[in-house]
PDB file of N, CA and C in Angstrom:
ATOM      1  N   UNK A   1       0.848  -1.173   0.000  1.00  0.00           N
ATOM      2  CA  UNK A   1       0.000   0.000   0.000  1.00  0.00           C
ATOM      3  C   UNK A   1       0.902   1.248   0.000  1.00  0.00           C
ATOM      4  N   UNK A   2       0.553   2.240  -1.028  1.00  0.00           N
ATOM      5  CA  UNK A   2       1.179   3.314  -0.570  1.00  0.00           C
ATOM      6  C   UNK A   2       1.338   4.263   0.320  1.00  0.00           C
ATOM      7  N   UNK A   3       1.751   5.503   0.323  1.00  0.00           N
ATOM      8  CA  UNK A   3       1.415   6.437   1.410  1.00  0.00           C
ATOM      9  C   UNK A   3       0.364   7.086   0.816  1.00  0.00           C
ATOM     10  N   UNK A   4       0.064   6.856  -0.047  1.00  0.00           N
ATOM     11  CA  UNK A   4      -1.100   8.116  -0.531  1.00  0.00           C
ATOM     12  C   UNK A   4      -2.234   7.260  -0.169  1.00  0.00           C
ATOM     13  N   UNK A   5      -2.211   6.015  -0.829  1.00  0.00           N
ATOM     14  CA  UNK A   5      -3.466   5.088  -0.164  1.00  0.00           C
ATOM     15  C   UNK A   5      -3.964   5.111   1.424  1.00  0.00           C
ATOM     16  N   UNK A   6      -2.576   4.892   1.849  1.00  0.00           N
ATOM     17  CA  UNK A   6      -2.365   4.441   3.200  1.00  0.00           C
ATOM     18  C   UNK A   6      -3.197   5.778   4.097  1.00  0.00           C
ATOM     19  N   UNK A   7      -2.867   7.287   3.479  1.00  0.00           N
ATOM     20  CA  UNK A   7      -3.468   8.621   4.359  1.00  0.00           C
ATOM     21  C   UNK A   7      -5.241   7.971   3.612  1.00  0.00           C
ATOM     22  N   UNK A   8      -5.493   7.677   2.885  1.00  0.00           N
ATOM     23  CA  UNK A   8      -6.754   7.879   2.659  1.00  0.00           C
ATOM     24  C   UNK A   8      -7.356   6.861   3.045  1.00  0.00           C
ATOM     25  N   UNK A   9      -7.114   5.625   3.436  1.00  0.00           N
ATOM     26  CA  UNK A   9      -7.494   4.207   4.589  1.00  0.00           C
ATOM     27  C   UNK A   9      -7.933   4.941   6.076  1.00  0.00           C
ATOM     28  N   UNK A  10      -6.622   6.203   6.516  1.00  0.00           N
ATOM     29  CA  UNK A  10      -6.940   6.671   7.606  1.00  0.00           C
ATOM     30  C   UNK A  10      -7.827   7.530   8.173  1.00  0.00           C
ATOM     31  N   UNK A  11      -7.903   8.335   6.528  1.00  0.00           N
ATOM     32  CA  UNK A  11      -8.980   9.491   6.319  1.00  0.00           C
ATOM     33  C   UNK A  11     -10.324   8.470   6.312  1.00  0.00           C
ATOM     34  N   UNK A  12     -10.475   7.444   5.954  1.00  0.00           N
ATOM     35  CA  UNK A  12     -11.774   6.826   5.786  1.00  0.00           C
ATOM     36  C   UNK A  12     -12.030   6.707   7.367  1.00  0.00           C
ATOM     37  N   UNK A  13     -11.034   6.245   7.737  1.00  0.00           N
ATOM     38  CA  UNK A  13     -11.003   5.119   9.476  1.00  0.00           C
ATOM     39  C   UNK A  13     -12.031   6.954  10.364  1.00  0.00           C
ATOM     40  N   UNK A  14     -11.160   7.804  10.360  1.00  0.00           N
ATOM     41  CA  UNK A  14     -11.713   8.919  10.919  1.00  0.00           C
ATOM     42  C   UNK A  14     -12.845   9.559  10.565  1.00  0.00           C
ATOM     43  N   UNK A  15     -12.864   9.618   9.449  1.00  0.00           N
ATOM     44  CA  UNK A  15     -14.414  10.101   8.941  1.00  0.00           C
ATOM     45  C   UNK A  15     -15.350   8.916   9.360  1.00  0.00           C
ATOM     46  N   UNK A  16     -15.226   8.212   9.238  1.00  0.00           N
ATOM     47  CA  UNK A  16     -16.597   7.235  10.037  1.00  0.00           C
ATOM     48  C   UNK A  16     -16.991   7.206  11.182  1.00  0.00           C
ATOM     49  N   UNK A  17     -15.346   7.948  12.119  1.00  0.00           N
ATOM     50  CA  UNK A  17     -15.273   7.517  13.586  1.00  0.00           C
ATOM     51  C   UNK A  17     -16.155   8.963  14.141  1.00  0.00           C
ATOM     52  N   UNK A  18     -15.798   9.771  12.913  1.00  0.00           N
ATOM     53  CA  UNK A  18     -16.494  11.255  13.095  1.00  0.00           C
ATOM     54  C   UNK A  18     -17.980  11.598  12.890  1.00  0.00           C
ATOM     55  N   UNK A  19     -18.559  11.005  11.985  1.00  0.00           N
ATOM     56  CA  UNK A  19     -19.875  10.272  11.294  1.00  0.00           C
ATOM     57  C   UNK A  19     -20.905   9.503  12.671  1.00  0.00           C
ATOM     58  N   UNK A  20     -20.019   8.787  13.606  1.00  0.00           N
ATOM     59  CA  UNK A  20     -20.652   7.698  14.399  1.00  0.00           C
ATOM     60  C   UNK A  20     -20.579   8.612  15.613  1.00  0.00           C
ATOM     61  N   UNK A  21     -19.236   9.329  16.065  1.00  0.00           N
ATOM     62  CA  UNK A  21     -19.320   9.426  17.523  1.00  0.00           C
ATOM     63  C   UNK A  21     -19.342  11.553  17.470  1.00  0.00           C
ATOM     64  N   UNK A  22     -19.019  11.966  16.475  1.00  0.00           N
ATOM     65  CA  UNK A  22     -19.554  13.151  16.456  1.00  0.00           C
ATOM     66  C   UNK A  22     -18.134  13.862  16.851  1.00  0.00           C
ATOM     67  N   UNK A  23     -17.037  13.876  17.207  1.00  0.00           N
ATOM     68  CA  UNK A  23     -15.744  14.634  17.369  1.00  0.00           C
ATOM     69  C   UNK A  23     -14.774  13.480  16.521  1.00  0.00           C
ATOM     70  N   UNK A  24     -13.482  14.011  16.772  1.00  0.00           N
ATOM     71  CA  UNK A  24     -12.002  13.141  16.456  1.00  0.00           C
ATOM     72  C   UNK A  24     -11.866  11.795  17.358  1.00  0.00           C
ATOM     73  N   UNK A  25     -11.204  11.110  17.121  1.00  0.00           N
ATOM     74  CA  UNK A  25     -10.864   9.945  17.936  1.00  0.00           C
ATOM     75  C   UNK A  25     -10.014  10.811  19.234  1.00  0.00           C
ATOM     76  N   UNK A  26     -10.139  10.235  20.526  1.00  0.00           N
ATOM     77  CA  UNK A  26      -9.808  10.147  21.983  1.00  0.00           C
ATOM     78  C   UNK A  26      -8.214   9.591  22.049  1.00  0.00           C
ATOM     79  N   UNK A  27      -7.800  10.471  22.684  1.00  0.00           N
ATOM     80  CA  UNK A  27      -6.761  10.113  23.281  1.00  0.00           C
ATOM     81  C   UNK A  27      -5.715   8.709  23.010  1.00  0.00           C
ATOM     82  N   UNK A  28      -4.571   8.422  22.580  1.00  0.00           N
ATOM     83  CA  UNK A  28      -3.460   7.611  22.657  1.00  0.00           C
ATOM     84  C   UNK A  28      -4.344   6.555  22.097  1.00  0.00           C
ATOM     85  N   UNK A  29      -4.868   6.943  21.089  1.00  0.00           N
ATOM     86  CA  UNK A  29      -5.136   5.927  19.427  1.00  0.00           C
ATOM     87  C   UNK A  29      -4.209   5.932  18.542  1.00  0.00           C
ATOM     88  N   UNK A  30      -4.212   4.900  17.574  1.00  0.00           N
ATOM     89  CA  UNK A  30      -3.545   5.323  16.149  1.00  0.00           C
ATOM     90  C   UNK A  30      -4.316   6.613  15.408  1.00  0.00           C
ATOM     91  N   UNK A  31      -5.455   6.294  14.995  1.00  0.00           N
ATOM     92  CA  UNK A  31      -6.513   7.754  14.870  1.00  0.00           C
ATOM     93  C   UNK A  31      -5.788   8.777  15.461  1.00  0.00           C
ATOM     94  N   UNK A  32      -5.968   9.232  16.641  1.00  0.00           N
ATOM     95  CA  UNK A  32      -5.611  10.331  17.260  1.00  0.00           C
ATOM     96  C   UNK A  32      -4.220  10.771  17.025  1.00  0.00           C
ATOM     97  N   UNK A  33      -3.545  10.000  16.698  1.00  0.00           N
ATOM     98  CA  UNK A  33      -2.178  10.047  16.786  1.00  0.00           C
ATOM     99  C   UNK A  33      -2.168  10.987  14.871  1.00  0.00           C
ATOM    100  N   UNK A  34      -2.546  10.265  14.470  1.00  0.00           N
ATOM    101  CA  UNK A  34      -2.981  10.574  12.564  1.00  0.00           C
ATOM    102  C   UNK A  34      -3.687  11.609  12.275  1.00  0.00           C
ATOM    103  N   UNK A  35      -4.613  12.076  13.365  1.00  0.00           N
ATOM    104  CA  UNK A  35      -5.170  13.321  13.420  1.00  0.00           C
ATOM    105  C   UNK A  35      -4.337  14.539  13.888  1.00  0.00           C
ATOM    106  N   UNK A  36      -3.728  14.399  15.296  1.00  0.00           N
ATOM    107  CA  UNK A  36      -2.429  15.181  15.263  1.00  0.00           C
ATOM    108  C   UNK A  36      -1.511  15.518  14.306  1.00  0.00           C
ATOM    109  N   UNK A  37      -0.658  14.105  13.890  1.00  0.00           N
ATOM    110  CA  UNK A  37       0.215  14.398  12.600  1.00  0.00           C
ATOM    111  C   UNK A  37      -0.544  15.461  11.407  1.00  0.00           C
ATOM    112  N   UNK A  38      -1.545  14.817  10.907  1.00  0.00           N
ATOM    113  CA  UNK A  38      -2.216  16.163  10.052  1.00  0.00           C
ATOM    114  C   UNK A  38      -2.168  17.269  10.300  1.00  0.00           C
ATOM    115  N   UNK A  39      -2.527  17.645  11.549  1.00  0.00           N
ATOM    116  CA  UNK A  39      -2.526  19.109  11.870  1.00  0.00           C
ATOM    117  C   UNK A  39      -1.173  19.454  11.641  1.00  0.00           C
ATOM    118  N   UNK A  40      -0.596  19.066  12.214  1.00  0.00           N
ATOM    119  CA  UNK A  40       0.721  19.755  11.923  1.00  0.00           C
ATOM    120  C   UNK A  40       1.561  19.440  10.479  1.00  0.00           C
ATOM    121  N   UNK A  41       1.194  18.494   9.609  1.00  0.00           N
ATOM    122  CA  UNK A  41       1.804  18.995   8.552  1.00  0.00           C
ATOM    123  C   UNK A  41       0.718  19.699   7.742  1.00  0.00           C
ATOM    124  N   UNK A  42      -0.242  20.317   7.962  1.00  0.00           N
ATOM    125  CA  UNK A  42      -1.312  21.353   7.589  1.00  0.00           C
ATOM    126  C   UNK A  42      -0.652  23.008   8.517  1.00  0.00           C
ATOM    127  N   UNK A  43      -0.261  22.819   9.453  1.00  0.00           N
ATOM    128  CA  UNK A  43       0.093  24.125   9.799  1.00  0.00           C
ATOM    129  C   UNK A  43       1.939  24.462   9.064  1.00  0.00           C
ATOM    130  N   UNK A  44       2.547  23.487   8.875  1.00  0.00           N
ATOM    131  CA  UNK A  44       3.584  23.627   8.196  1.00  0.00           C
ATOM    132  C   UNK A  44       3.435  23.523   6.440  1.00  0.00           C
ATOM    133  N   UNK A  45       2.636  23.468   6.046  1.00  0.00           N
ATOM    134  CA  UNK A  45       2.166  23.285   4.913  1.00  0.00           C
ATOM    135  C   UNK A  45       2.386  22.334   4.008  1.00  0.00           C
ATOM    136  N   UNK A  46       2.074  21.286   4.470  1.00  0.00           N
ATOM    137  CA  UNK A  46       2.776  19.871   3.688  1.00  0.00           C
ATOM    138  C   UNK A  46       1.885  18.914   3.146  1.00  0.00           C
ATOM    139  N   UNK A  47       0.803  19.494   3.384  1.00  0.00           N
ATOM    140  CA  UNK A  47      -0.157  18.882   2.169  1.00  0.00           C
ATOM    141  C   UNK A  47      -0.691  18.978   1.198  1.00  0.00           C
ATOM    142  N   UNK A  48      -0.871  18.187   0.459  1.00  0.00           N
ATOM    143  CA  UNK A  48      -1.419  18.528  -0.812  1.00  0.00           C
ATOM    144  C   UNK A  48      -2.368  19.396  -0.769  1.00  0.00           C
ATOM    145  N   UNK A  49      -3.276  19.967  -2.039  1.00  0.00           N
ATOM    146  CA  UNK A  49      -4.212  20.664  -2.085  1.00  0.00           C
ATOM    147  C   UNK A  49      -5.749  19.784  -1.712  1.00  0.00           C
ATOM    148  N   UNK A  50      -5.464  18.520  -1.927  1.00  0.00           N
ATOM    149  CA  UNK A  50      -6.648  17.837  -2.023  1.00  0.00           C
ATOM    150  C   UNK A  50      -6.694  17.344  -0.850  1.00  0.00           C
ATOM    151  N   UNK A  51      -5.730  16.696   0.024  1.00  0.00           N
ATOM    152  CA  UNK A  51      -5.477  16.164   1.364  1.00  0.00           C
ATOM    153  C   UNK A  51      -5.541  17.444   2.248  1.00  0.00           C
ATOM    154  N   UNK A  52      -5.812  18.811   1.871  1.00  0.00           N
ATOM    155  CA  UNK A  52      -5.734  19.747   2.903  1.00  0.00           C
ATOM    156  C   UNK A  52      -7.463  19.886   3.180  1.00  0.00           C
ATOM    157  N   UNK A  53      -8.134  19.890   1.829  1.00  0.00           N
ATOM    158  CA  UNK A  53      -9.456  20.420   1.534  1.00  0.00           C
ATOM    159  C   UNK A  53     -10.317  19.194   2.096  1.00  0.00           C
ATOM    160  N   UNK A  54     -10.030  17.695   1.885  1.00  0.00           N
ATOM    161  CA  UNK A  54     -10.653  16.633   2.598  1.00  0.00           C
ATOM    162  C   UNK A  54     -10.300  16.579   4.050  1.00  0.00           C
ATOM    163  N   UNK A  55      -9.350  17.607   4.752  1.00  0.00           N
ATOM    164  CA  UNK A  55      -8.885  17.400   6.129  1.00  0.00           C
ATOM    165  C   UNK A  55      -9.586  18.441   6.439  1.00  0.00           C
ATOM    166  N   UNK A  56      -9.993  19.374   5.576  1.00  0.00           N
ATOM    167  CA  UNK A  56     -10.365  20.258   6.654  1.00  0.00           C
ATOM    168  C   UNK A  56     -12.269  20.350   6.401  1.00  0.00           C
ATOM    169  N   UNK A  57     -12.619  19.579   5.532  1.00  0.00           N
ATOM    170  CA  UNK A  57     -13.696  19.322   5.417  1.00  0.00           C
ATOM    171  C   UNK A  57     -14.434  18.231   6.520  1.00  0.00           C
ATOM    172  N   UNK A  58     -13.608  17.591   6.987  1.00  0.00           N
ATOM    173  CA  UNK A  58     -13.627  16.150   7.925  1.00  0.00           C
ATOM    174  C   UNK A  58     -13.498  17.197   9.467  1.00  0.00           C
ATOM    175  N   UNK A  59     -12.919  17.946   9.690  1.00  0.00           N
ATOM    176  CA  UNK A  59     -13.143  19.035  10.812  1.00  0.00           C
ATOM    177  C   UNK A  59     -14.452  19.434  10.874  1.00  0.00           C
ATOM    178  N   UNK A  60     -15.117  20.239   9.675  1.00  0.00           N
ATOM    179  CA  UNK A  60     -16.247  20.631   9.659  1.00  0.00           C
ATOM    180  C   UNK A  60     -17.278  19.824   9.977  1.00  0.00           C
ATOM    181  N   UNK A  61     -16.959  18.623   9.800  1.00  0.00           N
ATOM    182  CA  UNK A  61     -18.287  17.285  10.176  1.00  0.00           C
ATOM    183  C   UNK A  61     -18.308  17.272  11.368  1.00  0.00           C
ATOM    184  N   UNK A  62     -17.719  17.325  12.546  1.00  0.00           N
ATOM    185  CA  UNK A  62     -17.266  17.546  14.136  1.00  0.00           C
ATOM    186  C   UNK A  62     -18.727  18.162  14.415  1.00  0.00           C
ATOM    187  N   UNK A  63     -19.128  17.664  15.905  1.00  0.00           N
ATOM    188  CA  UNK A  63     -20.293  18.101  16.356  1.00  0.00           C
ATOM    189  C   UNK A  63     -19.245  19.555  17.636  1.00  0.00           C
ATOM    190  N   UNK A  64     -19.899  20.551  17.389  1.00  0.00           N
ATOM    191  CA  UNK A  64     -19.038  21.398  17.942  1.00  0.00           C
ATOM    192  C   UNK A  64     -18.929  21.481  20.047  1.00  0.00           C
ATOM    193  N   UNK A  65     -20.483  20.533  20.281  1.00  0.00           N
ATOM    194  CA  UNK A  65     -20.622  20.659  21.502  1.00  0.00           C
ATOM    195  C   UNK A  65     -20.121  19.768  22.056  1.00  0.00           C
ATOM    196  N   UNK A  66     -19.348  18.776  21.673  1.00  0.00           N
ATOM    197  CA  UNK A  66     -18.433  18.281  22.280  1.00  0.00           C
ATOM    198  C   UNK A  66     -16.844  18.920  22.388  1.00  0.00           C
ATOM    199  N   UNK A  67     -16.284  18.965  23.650  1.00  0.00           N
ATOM    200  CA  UNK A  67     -15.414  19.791  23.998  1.00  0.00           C
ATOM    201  C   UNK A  67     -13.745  18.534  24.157  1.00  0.00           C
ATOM    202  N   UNK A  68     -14.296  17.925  24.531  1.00  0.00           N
ATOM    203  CA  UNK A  68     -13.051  16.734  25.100  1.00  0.00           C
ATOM    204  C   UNK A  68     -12.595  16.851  26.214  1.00  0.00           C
ATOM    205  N   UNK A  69     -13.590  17.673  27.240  1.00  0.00           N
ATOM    206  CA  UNK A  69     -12.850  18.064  28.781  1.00  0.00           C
ATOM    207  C   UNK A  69     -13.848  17.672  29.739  1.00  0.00           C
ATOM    208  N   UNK A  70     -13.476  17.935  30.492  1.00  0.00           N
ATOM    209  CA  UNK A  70     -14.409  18.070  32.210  1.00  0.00           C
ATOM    210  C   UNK A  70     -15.073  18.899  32.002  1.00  0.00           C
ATOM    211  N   UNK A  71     -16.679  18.832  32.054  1.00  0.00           N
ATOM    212  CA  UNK A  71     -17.017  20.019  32.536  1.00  0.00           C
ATOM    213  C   UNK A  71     -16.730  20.329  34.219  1.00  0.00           C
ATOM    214  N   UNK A  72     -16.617  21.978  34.121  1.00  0.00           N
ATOM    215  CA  UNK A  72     -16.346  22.395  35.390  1.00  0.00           C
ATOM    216  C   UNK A  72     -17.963  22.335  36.656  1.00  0.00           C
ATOM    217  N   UNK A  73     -17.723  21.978  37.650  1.00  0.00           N
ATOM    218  CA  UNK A  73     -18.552  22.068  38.717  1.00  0.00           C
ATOM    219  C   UNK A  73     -19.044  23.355  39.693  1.00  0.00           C
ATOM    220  N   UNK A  74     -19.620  23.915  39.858  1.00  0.00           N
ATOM    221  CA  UNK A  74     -19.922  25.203  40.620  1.00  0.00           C
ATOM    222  C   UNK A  74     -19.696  24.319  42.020  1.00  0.00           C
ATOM    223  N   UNK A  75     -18.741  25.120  42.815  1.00  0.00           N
ATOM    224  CA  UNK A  75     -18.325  24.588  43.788  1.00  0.00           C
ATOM    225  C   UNK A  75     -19.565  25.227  44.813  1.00  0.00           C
ATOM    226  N   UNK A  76     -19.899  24.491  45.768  1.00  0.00           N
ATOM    227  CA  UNK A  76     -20.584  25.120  46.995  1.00  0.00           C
ATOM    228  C   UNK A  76     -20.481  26.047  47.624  1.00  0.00           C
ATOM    229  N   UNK A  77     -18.775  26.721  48.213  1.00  0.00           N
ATOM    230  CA  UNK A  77     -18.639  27.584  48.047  1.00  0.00           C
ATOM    231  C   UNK A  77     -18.945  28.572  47.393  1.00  0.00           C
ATOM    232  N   UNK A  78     -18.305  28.548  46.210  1.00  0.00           N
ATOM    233  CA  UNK A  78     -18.339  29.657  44.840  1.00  0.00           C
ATOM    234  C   UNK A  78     -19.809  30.399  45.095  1.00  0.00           C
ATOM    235  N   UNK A  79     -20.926  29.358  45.193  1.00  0.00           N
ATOM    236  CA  UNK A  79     -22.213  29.792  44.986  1.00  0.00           C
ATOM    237  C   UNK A  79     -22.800  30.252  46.001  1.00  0.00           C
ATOM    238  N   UNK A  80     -22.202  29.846  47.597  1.00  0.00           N
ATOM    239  CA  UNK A  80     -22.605  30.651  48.638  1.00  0.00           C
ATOM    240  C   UNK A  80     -22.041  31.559  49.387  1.00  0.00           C
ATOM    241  N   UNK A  81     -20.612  32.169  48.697  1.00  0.00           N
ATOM    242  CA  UNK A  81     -20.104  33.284  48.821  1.00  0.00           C
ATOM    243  C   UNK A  81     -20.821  34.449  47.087  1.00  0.00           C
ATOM    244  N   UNK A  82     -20.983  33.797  46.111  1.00  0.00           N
ATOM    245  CA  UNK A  82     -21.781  34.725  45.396  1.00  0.00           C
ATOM    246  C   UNK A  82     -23.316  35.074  46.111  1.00  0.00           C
ATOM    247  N   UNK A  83     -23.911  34.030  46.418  1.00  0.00           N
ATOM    248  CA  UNK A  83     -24.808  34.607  46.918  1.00  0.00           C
ATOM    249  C   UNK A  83     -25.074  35.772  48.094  1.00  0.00           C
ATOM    250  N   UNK A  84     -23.706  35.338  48.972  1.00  0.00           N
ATOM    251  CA  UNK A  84     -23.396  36.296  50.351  1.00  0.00           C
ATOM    252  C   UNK A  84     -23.214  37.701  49.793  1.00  0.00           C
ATOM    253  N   UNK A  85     -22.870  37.855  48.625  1.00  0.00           N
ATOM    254  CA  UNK A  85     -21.789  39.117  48.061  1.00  0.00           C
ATOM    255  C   UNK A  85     -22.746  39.470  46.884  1.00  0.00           C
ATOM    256  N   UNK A  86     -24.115  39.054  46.646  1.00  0.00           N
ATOM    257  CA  UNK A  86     -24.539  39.430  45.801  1.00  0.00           C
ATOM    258  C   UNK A  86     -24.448  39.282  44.398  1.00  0.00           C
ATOM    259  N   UNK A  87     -23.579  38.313  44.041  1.00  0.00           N
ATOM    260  CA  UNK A  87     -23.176  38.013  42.667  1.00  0.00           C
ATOM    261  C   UNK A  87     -23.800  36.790  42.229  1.00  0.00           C
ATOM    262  N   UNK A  88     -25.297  36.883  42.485  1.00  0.00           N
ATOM    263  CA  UNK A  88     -26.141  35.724  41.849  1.00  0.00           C
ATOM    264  C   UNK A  88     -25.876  35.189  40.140  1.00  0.00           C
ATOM    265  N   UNK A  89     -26.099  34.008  40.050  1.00  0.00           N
ATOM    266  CA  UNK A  89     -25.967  33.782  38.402  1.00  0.00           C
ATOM    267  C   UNK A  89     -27.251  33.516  37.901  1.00  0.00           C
TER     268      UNK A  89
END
């Protein structure tokens, strides 16, 4: 298989994974790992014209409300010193 095949096996593997679960592949995958590498030979400019426009089209499919973090917790505090101090939310 070539390398040109070989990026577009991976581009398939991610676009489906993007299609099914709605962001990029998670953490210390091959995926993830292939999604990284892209970015950065896209910010150094090392892709083709066609491998840039299918990479960055495969971004756009991304559901945006997924974040990949913790959401944060309103601590008990936080909310009963805002309330003490007037800084209701």
């Amino acid at each position: 298989m070539s390398n040109q095949d070989n990026w577009y096996a991976k581009y398939e593997a991610v676009k489906q994974h993007v299609m099914t679960n709605g962001h990029f592949p998670n953490k210390h995958t091959k995926l993830c790992n292939w999604v990284k590498y892209q970015r950065k030979r896209l910010k150094m400019g090392q892709m083709s014209e066609e491998q840039e426009k299918l990479f960055l089209e495969l971004s756009e499919l991304r559901s945006f409300e997924h974040t990949g973090g913790r959401k944060k917790k309103e601590s008990t505090d936080t909310a009963f010193w805002g309330e003490l101090w007037g800084n209701n939310k």
